[in-house]
N, C-alpha and C. Protein backbone atom coordinates (compact mmCIF):
# COMPACT_ATOMS: atom_id res chain seq x y z
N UNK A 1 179.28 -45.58 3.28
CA UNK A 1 178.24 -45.50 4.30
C UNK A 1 176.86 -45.50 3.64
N UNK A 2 175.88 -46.09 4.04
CA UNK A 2 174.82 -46.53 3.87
C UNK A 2 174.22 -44.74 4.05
N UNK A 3 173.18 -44.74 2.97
CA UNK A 3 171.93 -43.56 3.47
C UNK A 3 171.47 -43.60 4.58
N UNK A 4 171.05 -42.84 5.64
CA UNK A 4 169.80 -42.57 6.48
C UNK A 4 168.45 -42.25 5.62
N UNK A 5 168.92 -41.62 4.86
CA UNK A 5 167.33 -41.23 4.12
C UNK A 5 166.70 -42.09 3.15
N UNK A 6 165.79 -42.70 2.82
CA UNK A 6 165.77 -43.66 1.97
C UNK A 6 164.13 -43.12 1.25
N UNK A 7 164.33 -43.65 0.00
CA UNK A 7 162.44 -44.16 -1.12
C UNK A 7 162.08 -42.41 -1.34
N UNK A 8 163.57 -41.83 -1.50
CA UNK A 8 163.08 -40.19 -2.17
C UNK A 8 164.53 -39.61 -2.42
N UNK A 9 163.83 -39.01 -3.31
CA UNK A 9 165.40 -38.24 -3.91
C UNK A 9 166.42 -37.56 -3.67
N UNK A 10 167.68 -37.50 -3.77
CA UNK A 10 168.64 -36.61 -3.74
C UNK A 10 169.15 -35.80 -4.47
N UNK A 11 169.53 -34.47 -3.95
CA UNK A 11 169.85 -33.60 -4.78
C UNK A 11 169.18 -33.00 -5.52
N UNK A 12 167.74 -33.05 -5.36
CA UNK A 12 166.63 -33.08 -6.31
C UNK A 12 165.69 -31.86 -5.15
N UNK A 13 164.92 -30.56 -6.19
CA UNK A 13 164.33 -29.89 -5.03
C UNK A 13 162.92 -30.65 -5.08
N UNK A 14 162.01 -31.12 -4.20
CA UNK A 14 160.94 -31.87 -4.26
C UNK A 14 159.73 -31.28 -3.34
N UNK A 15 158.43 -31.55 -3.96
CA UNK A 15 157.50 -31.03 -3.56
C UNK A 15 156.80 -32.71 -2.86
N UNK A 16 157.19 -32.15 -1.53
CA UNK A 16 157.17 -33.71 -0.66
C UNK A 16 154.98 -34.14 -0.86
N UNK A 17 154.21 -33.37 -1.36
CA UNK A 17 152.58 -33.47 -1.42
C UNK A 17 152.70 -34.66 -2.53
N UNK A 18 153.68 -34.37 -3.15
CA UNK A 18 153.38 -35.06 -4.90
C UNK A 18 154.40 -36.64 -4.33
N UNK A 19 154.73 -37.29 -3.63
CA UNK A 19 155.45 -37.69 -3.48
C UNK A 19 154.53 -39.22 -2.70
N UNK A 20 153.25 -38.77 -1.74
CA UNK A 20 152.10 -39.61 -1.70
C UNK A 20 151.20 -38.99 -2.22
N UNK A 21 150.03 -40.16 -2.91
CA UNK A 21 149.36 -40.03 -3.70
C UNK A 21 148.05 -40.32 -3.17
N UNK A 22 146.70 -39.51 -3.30
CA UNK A 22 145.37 -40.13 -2.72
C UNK A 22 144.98 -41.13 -2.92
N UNK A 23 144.48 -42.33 -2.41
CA UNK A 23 144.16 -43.37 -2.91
C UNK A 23 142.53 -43.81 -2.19
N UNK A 24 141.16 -43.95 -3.09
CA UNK A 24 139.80 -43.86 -2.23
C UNK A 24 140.22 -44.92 -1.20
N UNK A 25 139.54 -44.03 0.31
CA UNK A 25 139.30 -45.34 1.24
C UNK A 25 140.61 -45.86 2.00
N UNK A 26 141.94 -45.09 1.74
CA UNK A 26 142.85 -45.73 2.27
C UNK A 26 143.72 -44.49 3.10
N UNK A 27 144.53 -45.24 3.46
CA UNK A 27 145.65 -44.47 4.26
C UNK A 27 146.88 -45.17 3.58
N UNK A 28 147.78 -44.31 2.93
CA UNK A 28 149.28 -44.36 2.36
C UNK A 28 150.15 -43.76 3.38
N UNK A 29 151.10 -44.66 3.12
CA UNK A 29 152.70 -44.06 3.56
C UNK A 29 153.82 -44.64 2.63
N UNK A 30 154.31 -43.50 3.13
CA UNK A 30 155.82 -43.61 2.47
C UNK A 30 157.08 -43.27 3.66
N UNK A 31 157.64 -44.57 3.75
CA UNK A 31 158.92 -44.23 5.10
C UNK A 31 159.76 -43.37 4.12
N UNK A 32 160.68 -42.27 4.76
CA UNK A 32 161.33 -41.48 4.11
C UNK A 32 162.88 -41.60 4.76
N UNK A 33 162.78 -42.05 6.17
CA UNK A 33 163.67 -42.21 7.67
C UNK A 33 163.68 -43.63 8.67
N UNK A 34 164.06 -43.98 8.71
CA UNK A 34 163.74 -44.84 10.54
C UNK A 34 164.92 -45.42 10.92
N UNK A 35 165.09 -44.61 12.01
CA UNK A 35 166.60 -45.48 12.67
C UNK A 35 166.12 -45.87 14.19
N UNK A 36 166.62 -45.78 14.87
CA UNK A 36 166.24 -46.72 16.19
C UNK A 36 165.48 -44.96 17.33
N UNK A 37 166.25 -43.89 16.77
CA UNK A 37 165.99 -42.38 17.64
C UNK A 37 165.12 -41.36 16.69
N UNK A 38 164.69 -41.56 15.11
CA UNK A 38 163.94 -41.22 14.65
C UNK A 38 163.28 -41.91 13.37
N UNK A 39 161.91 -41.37 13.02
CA UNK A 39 161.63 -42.06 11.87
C UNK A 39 160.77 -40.75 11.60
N UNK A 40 160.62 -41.01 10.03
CA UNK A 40 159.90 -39.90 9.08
C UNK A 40 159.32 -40.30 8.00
N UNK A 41 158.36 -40.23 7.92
CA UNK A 41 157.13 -40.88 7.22
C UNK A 41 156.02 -40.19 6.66
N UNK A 42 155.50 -40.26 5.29
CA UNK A 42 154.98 -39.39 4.62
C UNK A 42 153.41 -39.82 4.51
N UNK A 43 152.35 -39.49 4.99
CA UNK A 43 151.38 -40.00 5.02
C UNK A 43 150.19 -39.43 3.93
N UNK A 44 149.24 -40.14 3.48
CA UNK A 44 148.04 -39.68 2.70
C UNK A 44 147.05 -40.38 3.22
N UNK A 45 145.81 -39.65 3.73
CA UNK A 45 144.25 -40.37 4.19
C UNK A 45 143.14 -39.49 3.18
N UNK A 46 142.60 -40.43 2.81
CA UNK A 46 141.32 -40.18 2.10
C UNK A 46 140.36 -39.62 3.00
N UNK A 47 139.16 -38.87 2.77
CA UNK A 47 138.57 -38.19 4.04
C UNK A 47 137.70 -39.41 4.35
N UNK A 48 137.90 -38.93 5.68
CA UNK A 48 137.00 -40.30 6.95
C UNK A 48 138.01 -41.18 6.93
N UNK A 49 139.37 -41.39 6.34
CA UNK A 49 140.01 -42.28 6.73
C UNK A 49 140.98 -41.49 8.48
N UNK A 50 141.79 -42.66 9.26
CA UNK A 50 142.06 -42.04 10.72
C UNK A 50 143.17 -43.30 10.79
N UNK A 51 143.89 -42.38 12.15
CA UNK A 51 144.74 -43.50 12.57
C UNK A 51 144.50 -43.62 14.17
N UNK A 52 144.00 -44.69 14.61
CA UNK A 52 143.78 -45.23 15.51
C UNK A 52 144.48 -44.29 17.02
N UNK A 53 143.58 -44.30 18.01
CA UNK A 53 143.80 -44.08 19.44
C UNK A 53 145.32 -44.74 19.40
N UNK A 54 147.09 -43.75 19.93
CA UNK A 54 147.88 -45.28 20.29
C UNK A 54 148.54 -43.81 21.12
N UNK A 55 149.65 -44.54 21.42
CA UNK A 55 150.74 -44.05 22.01
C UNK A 55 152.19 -44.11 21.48
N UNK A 56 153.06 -43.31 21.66
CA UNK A 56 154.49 -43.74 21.07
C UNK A 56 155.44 -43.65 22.04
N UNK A 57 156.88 -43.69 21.82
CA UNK A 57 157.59 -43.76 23.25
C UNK A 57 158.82 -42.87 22.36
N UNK A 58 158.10 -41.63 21.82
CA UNK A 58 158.72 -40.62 21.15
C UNK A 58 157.85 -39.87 20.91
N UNK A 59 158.49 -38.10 21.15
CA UNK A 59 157.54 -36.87 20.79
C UNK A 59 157.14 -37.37 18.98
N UNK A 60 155.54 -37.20 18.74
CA UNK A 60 155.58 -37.06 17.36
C UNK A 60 155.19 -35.84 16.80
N UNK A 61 155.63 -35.33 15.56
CA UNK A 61 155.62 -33.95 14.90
C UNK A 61 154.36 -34.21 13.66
N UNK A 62 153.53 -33.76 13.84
CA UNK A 62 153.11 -33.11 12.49
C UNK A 62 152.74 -32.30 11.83
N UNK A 63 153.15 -32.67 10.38
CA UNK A 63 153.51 -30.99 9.61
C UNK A 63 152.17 -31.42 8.19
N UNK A 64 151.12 -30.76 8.48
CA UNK A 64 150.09 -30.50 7.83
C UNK A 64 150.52 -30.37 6.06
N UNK A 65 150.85 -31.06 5.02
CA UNK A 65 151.17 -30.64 3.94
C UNK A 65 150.04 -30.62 2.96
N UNK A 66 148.77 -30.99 3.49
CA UNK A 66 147.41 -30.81 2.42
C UNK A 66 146.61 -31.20 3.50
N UNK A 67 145.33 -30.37 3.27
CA UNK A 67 143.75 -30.80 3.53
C UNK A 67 143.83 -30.43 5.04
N UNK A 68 142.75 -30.74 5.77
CA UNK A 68 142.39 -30.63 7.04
C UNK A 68 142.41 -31.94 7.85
N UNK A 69 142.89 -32.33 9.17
CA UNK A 69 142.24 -33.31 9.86
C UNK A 69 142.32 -32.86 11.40
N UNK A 70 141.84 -33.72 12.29
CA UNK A 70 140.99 -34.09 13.51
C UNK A 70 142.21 -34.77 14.36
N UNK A 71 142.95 -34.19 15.46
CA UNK A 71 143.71 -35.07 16.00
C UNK A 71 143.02 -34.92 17.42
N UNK A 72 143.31 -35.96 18.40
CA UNK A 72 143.36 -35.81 19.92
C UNK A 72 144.09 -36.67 20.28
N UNK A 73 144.78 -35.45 21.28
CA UNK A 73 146.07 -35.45 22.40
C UNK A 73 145.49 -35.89 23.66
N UNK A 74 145.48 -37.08 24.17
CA UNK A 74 145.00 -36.95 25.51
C UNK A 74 143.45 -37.03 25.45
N UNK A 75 142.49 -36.01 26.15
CA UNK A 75 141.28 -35.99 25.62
C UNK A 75 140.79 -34.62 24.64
N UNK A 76 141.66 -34.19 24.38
CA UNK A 76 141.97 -32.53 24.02
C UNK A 76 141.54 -33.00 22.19
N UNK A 77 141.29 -32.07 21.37
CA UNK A 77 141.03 -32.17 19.94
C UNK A 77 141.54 -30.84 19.61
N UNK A 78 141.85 -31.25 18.51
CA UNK A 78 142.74 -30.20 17.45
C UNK A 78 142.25 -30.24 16.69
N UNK A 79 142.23 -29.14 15.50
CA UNK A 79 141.60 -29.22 14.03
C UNK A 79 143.00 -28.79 13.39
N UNK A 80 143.76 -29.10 12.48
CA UNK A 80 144.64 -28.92 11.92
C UNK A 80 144.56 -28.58 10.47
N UNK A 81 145.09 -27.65 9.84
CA UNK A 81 144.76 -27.05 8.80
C UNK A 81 146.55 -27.20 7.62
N UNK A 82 146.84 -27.51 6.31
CA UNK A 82 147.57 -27.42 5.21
C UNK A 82 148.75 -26.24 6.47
N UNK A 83 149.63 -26.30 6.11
CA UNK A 83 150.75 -24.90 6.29
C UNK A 83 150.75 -25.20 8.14
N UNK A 84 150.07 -26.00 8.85
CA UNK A 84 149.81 -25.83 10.92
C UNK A 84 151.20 -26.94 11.03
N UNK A 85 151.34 -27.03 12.47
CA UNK A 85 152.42 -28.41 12.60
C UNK A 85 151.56 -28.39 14.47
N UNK A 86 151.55 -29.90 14.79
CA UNK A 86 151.15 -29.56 16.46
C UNK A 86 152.27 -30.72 16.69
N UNK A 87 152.68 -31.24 18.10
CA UNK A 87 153.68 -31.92 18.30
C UNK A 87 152.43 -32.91 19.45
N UNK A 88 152.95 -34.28 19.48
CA UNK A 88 152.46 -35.21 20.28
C UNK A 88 152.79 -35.49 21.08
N UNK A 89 153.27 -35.53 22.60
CA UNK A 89 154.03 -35.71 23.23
C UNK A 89 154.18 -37.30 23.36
N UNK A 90 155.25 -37.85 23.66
CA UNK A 90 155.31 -39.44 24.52
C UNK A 90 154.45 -39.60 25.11
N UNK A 91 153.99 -41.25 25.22
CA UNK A 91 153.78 -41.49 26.16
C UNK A 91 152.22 -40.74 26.10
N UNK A 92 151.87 -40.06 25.91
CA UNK A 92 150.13 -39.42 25.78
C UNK A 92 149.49 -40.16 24.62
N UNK A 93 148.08 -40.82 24.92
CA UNK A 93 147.31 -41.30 23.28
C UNK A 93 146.67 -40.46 22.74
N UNK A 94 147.54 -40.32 21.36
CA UNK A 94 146.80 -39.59 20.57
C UNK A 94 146.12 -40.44 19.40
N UNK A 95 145.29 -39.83 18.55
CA UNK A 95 144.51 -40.31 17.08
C UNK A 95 144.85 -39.40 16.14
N UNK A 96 143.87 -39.57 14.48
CA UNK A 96 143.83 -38.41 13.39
C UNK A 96 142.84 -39.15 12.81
N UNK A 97 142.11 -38.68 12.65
CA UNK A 97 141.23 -38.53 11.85
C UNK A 97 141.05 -37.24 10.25
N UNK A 98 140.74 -37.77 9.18
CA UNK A 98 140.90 -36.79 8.32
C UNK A 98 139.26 -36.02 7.83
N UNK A 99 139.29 -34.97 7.83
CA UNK A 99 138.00 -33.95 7.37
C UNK A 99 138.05 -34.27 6.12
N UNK A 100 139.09 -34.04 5.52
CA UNK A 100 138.88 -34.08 3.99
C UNK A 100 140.17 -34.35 3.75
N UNK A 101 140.50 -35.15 2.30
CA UNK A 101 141.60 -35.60 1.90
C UNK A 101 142.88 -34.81 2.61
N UNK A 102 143.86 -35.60 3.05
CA UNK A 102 144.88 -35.06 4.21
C UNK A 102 146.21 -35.62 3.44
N UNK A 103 147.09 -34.98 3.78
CA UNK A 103 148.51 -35.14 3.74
C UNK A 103 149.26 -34.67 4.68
N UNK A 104 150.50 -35.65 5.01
CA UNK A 104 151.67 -34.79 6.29
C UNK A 104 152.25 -35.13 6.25
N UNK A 105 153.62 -34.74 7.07
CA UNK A 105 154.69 -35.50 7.29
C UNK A 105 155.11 -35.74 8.53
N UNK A 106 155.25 -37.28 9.49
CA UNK A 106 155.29 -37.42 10.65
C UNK A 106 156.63 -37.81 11.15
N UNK A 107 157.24 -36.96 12.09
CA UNK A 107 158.52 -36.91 12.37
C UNK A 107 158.33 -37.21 14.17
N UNK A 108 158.62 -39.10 14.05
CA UNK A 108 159.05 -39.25 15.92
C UNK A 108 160.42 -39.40 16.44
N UNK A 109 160.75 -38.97 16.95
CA UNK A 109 162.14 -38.30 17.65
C UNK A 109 161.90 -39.32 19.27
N UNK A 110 162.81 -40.72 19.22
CA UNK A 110 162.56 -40.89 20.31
C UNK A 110 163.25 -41.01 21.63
N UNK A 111 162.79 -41.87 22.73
CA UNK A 111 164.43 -40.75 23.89
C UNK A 111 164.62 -41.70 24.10
């Protein structure tokens, strides 16, 4: 049987921060998951980097693993801080914007 988990280690204890890397001016990922009901994806934004106004057709999770950023749910804003997690609901547009160099890990679960 084929992995579900893929582009990170097994068996291995891992410090998922060290795993994307800052890069000036950009936004990184690293897929870690994606099947048709979830995907998991490791993100890095340089500060002032963002991800666009969208929508998904799955709750999305995120789990703050470095720096600060700027999300809005709807018309609502969040400030999210290293160690926070807020959840996105379906179907609502959200964004992110980063304060200062950001890291997370985004987990959509979809129905």
């Amino acid at each position: 049987m084929d992995n579900l988990i893929k582009n990170i280690q097994f068996s291995k204890v891992l410090d998922l921060r060290e795993l994307v890397k800052y890069s000036e001016g950009q936004v990184i990922s690293r897929t870690i998951a994606q099947t048709p009901s979830v995907s998991i994806t490791l993100f890095s934004l340089d500060k002032g980097e963002g991800i666009s106004a969208h929508t998904t057709d799955g709750d999305a999770m995120v789990q703050v693993l470095d720096g600060k950023a700027s999300i809005t749910i709807g018309n609502k804003n969040f400030a999210v801080n290293s160690g926070e997690t807020i959840i996105m609901p379906s179907g609502i547009q959200h964004a992110l914007q980063a304060v200062e160099k950001f890291k997370m890990l985004l987990t959509v679960v979809k129905h």
